[in-house]
PDB file of N, CA and C in Angstrom:
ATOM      1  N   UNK A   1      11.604  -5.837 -14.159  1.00  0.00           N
ATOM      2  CA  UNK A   1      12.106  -4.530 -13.763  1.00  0.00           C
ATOM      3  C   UNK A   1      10.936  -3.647 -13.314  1.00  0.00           C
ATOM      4  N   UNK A   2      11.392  -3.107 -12.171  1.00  0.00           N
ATOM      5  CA  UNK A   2       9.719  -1.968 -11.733  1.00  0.00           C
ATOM      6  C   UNK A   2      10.612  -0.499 -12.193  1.00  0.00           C
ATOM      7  N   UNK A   3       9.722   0.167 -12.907  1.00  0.00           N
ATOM      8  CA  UNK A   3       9.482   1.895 -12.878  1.00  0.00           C
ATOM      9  C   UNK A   3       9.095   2.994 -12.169  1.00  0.00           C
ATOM     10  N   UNK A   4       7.791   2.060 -11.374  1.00  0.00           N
ATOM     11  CA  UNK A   4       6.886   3.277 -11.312  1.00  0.00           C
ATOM     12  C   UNK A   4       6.641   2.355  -9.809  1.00  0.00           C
ATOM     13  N   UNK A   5       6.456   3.365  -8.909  1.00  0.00           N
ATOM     14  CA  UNK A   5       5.581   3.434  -7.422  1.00  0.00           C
ATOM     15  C   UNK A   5       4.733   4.189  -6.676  1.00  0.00           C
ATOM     16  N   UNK A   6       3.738   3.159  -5.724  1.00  0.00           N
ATOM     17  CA  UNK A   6       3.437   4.360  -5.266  1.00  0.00           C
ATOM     18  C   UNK A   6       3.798   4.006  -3.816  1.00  0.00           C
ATOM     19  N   UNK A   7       3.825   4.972  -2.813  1.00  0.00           N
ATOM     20  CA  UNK A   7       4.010   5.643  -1.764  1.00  0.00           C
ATOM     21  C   UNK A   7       3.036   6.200  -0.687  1.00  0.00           C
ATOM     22  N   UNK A   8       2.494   5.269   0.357  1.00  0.00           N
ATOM     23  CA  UNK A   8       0.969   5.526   0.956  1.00  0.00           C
ATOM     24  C   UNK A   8       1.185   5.820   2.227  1.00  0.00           C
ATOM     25  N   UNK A   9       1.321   6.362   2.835  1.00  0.00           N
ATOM     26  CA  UNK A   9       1.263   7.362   4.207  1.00  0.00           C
ATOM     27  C   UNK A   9      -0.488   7.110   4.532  1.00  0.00           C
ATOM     28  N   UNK A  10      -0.008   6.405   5.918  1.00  0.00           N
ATOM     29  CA  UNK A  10      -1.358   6.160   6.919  1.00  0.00           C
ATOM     30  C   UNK A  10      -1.117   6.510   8.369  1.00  0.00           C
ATOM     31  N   UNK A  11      -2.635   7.231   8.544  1.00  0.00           N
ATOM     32  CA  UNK A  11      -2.340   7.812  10.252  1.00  0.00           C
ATOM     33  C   UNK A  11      -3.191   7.000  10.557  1.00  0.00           C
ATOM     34  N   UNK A  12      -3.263   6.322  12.011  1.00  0.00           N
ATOM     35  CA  UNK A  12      -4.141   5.120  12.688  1.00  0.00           C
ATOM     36  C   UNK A  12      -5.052   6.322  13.552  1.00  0.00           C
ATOM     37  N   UNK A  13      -6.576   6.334  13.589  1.00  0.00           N
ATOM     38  CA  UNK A  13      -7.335   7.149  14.515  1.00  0.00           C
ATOM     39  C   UNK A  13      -6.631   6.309  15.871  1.00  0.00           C
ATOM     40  N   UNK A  14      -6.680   7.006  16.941  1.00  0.00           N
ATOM     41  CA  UNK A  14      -6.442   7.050  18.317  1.00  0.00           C
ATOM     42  C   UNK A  14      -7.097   5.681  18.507  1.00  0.00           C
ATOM     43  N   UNK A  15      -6.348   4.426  18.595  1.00  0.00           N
ATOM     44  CA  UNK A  15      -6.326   3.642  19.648  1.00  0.00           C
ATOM     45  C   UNK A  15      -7.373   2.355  18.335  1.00  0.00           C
ATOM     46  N   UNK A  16      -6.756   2.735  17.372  1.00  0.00           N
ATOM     47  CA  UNK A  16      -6.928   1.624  15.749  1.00  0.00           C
ATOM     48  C   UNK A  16      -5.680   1.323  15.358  1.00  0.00           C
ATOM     49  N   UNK A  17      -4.419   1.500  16.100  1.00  0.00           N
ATOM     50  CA  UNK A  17      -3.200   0.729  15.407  1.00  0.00           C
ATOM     51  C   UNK A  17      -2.913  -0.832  15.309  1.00  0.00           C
ATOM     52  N   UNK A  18      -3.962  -0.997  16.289  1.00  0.00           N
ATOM     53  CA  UNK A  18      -3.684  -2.788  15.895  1.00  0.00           C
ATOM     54  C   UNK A  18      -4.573  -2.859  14.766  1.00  0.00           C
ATOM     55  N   UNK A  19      -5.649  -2.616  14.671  1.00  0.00           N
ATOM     56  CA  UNK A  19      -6.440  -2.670  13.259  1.00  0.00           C
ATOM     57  C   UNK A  19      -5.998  -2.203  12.558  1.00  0.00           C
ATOM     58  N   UNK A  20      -5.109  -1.182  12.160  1.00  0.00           N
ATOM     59  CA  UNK A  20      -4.604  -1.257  11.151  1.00  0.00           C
ATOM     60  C   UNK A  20      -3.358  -2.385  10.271  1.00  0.00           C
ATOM     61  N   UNK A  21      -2.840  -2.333  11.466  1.00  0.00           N
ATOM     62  CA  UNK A  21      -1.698  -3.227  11.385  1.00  0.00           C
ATOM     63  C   UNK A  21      -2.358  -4.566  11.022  1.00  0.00           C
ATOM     64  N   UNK A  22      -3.350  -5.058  11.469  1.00  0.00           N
ATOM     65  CA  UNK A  22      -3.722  -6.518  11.207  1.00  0.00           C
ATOM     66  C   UNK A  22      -4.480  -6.318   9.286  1.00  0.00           C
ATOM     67  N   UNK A  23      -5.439  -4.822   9.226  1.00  0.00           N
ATOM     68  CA  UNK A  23      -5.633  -4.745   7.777  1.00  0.00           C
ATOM     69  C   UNK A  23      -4.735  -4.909   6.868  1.00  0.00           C
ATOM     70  N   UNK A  24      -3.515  -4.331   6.992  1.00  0.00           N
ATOM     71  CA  UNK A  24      -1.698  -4.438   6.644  1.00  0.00           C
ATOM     72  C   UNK A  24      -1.916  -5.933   6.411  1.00  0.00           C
ATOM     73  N   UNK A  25      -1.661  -6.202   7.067  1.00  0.00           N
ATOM     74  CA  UNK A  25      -1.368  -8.020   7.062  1.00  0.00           C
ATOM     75  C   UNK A  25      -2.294  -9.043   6.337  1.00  0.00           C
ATOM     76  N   UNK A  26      -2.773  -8.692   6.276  1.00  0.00           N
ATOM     77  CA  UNK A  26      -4.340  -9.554   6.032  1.00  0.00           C
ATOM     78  C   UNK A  26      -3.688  -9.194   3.986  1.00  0.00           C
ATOM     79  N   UNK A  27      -4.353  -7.458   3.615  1.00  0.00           N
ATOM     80  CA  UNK A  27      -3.983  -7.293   2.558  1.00  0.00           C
ATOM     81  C   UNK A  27      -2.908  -8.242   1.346  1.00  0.00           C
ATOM     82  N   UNK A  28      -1.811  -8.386   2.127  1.00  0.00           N
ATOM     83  CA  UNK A  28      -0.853  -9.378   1.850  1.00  0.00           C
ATOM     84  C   UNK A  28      -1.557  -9.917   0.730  1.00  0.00           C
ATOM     85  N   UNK A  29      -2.522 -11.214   1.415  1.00  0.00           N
ATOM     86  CA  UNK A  29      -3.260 -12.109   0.168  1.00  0.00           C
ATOM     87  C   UNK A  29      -3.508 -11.699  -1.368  1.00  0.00           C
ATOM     88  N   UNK A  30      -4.415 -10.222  -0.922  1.00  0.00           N
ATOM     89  CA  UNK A  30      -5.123  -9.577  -2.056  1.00  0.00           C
ATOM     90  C   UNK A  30      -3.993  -8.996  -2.994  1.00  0.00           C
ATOM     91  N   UNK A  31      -2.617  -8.781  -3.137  1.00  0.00           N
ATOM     92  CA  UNK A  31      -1.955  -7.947  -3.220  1.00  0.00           C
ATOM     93  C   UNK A  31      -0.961  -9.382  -4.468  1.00  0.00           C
ATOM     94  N   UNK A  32      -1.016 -10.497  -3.632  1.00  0.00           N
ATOM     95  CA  UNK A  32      -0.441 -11.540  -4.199  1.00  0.00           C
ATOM     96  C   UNK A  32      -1.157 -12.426  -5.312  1.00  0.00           C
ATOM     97  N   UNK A  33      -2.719 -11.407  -5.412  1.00  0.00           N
ATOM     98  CA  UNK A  33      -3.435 -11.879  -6.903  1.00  0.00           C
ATOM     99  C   UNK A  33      -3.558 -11.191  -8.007  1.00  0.00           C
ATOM    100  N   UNK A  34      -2.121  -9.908  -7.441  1.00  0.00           N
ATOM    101  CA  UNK A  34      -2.231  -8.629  -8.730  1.00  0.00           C
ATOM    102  C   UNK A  34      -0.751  -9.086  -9.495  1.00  0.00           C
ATOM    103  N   UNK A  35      -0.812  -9.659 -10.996  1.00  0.00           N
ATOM    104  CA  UNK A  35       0.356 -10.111 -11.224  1.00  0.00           C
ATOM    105  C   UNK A  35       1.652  -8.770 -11.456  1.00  0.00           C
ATOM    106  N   UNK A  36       1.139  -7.703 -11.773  1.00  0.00           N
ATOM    107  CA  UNK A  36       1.754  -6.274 -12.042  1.00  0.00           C
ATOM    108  C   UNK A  36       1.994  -5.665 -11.058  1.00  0.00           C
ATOM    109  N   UNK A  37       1.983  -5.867  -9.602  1.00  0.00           N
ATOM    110  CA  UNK A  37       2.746  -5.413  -8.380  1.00  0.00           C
ATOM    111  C   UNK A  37       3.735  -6.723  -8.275  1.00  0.00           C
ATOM    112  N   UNK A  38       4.829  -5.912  -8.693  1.00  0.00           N
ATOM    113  CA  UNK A  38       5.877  -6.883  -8.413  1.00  0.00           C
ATOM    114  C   UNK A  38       6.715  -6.960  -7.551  1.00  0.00           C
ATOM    115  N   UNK A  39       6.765  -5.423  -5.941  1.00  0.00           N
ATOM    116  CA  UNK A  39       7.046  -5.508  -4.783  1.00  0.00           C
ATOM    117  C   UNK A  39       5.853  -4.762  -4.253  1.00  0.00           C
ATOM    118  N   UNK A  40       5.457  -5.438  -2.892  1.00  0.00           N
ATOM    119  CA  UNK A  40       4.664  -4.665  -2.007  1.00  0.00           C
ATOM    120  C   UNK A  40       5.215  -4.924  -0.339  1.00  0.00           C
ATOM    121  N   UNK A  41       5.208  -3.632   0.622  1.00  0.00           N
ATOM    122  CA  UNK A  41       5.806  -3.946   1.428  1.00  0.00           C
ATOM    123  C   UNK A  41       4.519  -2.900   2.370  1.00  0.00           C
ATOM    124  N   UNK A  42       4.042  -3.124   3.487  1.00  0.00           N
ATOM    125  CA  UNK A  42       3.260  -2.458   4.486  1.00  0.00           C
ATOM    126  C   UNK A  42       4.127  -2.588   5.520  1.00  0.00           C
ATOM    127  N   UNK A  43       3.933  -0.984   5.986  1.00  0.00           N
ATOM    128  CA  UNK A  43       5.248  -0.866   6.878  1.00  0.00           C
ATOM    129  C   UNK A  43       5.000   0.349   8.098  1.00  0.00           C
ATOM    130  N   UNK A  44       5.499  -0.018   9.350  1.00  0.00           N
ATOM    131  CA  UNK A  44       5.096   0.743  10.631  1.00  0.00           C
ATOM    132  C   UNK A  44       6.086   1.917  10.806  1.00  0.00           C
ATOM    133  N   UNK A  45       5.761   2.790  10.978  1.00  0.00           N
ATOM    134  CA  UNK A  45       6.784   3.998  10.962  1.00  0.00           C
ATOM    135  C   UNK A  45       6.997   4.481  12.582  1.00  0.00           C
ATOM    136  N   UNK A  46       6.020   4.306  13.559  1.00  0.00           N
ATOM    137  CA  UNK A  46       5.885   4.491  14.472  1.00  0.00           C
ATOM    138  C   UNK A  46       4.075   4.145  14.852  1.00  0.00           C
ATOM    139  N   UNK A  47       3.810   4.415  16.310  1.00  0.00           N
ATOM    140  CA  UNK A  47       3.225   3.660  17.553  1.00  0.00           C
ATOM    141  C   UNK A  47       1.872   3.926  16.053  1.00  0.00           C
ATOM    142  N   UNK A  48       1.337   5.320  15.366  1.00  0.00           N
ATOM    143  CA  UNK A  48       0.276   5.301  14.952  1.00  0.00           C
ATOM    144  C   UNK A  48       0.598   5.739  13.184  1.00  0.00           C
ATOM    145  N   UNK A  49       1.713   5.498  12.973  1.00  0.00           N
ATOM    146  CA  UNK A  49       1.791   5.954  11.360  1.00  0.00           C
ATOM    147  C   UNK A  49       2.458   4.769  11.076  1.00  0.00           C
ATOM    148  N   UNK A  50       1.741   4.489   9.695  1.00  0.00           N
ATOM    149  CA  UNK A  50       2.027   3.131   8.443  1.00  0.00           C
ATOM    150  C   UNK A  50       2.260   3.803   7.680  1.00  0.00           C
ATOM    151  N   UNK A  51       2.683   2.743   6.746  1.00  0.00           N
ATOM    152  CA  UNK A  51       2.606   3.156   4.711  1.00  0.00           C
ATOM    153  C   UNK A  51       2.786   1.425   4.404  1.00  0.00           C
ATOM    154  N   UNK A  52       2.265   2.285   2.807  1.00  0.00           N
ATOM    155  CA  UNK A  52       2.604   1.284   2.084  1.00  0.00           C
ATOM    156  C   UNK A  52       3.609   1.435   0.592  1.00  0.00           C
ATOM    157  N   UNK A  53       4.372   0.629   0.400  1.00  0.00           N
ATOM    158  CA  UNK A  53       5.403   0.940  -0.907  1.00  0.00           C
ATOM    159  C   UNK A  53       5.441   0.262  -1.459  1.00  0.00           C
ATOM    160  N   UNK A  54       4.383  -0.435  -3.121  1.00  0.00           N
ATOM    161  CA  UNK A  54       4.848  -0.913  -4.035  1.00  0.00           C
ATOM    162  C   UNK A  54       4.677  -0.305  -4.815  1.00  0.00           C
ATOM    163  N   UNK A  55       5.943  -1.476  -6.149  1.00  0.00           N
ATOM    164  CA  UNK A  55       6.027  -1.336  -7.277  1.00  0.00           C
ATOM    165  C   UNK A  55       5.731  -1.780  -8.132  1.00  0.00           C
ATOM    166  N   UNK A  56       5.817  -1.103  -9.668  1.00  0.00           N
ATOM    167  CA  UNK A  56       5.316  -1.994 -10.365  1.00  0.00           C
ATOM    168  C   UNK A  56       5.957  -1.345 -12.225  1.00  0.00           C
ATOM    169  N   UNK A  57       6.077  -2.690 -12.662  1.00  0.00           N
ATOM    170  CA  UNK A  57       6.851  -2.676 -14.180  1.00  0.00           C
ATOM    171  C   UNK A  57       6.623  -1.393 -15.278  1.00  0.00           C
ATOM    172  N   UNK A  58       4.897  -0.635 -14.965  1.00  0.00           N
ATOM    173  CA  UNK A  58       4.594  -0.290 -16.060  1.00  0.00           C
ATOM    174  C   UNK A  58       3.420   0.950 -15.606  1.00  0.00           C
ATOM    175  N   UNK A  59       3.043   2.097 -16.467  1.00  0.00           N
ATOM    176  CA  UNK A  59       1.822   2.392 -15.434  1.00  0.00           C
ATOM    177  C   UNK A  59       0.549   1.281 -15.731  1.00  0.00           C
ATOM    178  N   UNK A  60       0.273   0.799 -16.222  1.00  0.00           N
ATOM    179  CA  UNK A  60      -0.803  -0.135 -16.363  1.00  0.00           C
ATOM    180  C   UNK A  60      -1.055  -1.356 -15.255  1.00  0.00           C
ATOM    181  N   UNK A  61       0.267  -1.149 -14.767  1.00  0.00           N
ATOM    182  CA  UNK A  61       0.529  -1.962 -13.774  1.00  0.00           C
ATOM    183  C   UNK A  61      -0.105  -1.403 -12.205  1.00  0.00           C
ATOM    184  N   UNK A  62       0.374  -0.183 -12.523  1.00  0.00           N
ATOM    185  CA  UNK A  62       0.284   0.517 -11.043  1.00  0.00           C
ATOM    186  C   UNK A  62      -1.856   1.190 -10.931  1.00  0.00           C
ATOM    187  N   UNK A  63      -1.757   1.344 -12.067  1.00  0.00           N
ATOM    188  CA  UNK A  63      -3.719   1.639 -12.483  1.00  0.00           C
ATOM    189  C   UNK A  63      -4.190   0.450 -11.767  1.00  0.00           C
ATOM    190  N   UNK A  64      -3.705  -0.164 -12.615  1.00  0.00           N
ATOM    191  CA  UNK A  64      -4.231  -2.120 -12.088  1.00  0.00           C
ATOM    192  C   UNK A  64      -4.612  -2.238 -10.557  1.00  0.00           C
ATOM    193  N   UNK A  65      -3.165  -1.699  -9.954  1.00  0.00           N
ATOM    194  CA  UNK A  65      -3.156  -1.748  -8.416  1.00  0.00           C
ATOM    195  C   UNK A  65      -4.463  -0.519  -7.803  1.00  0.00           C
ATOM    196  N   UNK A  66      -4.355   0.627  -8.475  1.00  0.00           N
ATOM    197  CA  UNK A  66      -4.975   1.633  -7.796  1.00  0.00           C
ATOM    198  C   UNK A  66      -6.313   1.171  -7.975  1.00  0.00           C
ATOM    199  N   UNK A  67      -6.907   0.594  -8.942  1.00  0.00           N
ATOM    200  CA  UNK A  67      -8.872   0.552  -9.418  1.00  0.00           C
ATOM    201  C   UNK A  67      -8.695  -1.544  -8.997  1.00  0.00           C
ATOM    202  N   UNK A  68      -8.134  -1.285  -7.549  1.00  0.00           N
ATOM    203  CA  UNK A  68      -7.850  -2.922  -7.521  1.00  0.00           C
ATOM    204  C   UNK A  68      -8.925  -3.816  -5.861  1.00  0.00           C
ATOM    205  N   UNK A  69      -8.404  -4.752  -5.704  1.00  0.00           N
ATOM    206  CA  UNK A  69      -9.120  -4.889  -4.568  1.00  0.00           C
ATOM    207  C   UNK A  69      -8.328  -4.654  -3.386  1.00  0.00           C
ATOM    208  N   UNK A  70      -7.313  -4.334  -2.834  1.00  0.00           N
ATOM    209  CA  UNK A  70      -6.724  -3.754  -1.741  1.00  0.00           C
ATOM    210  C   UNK A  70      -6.996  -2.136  -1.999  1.00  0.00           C
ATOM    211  N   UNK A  71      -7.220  -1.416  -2.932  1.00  0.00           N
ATOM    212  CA  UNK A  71      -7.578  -0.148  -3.301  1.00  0.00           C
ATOM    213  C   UNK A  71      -9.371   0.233  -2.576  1.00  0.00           C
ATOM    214  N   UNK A  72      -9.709  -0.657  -3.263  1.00  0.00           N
ATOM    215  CA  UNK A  72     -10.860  -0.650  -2.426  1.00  0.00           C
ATOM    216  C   UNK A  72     -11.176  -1.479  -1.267  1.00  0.00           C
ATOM    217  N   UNK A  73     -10.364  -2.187  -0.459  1.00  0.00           N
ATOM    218  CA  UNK A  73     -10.074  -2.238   0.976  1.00  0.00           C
ATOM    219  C   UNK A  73     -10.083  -1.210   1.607  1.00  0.00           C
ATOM    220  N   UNK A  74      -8.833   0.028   0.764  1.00  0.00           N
ATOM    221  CA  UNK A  74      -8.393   0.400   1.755  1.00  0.00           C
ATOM    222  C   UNK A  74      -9.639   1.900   2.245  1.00  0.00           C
ATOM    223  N   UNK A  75     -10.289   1.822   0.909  1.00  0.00           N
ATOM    224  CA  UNK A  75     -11.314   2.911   0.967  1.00  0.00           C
ATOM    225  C   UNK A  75     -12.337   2.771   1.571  1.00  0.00           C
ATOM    226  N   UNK A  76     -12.486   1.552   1.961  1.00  0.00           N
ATOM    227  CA  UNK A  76     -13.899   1.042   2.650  1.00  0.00           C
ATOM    228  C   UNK A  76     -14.090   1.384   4.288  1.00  0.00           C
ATOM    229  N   UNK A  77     -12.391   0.979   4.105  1.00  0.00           N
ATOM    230  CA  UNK A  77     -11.937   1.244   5.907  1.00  0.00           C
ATOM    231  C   UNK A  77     -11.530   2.602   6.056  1.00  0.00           C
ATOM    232  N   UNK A  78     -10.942   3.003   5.267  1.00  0.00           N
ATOM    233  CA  UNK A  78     -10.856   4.588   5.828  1.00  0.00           C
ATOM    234  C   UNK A  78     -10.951   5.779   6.599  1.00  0.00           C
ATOM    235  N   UNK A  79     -12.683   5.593   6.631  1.00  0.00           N
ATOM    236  CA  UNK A  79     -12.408   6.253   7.741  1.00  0.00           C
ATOM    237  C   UNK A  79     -13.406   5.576   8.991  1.00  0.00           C
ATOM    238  N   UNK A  80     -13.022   4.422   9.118  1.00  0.00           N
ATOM    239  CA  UNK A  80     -13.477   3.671  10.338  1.00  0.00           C
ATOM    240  C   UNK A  80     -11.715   3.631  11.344  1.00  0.00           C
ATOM    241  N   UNK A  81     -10.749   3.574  10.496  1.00  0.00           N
ATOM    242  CA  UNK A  81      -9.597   2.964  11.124  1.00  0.00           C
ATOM    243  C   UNK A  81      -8.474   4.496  11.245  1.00  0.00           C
ATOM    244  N   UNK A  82      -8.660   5.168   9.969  1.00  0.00           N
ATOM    245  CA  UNK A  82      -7.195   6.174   9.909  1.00  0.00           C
ATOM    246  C   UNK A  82      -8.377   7.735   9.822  1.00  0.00           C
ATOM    247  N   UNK A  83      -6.888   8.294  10.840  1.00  0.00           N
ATOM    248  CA  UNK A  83      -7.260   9.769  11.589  1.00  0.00           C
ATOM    249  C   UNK A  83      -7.564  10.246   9.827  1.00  0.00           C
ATOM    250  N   UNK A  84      -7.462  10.340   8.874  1.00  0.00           N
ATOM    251  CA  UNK A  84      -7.320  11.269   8.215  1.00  0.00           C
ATOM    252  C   UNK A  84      -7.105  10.532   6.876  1.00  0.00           C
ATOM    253  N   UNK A  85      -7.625  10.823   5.428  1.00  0.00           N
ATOM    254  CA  UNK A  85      -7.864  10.268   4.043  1.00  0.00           C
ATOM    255  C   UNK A  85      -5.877   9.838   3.892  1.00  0.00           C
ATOM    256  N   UNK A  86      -5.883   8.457   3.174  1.00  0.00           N
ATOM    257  CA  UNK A  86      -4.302   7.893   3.292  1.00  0.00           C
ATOM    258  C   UNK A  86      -3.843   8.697   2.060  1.00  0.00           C
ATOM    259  N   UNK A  87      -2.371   9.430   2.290  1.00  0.00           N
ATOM    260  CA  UNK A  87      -2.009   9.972   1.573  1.00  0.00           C
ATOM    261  C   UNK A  87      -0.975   9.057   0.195  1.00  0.00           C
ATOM    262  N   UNK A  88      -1.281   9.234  -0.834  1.00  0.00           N
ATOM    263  CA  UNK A  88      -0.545   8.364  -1.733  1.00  0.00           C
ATOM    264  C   UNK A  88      -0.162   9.693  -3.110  1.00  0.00           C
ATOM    265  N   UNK A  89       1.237   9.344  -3.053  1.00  0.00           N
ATOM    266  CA  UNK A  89       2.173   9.539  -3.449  1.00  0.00           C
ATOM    267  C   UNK A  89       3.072   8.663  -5.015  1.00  0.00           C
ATOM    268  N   UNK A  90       2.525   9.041  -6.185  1.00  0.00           N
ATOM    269  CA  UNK A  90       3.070   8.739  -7.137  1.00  0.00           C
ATOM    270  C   UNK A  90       4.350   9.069  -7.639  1.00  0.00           C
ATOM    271  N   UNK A  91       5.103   7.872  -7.706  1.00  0.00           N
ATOM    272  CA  UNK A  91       6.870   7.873  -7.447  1.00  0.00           C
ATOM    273  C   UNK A  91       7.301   7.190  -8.798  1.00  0.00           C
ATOM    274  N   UNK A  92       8.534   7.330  -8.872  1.00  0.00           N
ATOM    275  CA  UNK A  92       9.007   6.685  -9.968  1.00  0.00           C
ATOM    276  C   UNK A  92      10.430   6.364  -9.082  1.00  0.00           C
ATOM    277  N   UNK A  93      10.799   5.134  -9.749  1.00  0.00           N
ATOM    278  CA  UNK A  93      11.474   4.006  -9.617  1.00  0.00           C
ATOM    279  C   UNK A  93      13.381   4.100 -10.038  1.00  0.00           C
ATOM    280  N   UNK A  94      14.472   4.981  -9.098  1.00  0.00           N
ATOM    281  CA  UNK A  94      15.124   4.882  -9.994  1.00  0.00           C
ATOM    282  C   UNK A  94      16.295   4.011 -10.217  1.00  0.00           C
ATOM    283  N   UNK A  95      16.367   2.762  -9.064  1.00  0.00           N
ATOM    284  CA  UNK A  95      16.815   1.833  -8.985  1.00  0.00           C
ATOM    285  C   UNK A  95      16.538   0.641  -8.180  1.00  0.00           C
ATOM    286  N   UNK A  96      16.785  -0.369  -8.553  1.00  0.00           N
ATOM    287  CA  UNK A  96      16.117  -1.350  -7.113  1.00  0.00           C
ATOM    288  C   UNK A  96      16.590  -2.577  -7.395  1.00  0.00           C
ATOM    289  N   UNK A  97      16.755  -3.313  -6.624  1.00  0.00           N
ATOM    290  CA  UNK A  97      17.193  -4.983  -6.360  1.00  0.00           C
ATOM    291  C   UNK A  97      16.145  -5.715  -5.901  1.00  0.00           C
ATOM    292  N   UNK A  98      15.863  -6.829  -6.855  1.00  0.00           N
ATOM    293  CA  UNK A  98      14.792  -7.458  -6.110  1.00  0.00           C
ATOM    294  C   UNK A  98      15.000  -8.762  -6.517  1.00  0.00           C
ATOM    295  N   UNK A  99      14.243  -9.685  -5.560  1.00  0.00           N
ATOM    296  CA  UNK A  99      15.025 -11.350  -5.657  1.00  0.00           C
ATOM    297  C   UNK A  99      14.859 -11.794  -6.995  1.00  0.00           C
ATOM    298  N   UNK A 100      15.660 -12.892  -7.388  1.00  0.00           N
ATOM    299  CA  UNK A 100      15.041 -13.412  -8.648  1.00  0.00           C
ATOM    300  C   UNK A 100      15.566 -14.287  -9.130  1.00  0.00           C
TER     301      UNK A 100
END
């Protein structure tokens, strides 16, 4: 069962949306060695805005994710790739379906 999420709003600097989009993708891997994110989804909102939305069972779970290695991916790139610091958004969870 997930509780808790977070919620990451990304702007692509002018003419970095494929780099971002391919960082998106790539992440995937790193994301699938955190056993306490138990959905993660990177997602295009339009031509230069992403996010990202997972969840996770517990806050220990979601810490895990934040002091993690896609956490510090995403800080490294920052501001080589997105107009502006990614906004993240601590959510809570109040229903959800997920495979199983």
């Amino acid at each position: 069962m997930v509780t808790l999420a977070l919620l990451v709003r990304l702007e692509a600097k002018a003419g970095k949306a494929a780099e971002v989009e391919s960082f998106l993708r790539e992440g995937l891997s790193l994301v699938q060695e955190e056993p306490a994110t138990t959905a993660w989804f990177a997602i295009r909102v339009g031509p230069s805005t992403f996010g990202i939305f997972d969840a996770f069972p517990d806050e220990a779970g979601r810490q895990a994710h934040l002091t993690g290695r896609v956490a510090a991916a995403l800080n490294a790139k920052a501001s080589e790739i997105f107009a502006q610091p990614p906004t993240i958004e601590m959510v809570d969870v109040l229903a959800a379906k997920l495979p199983g």
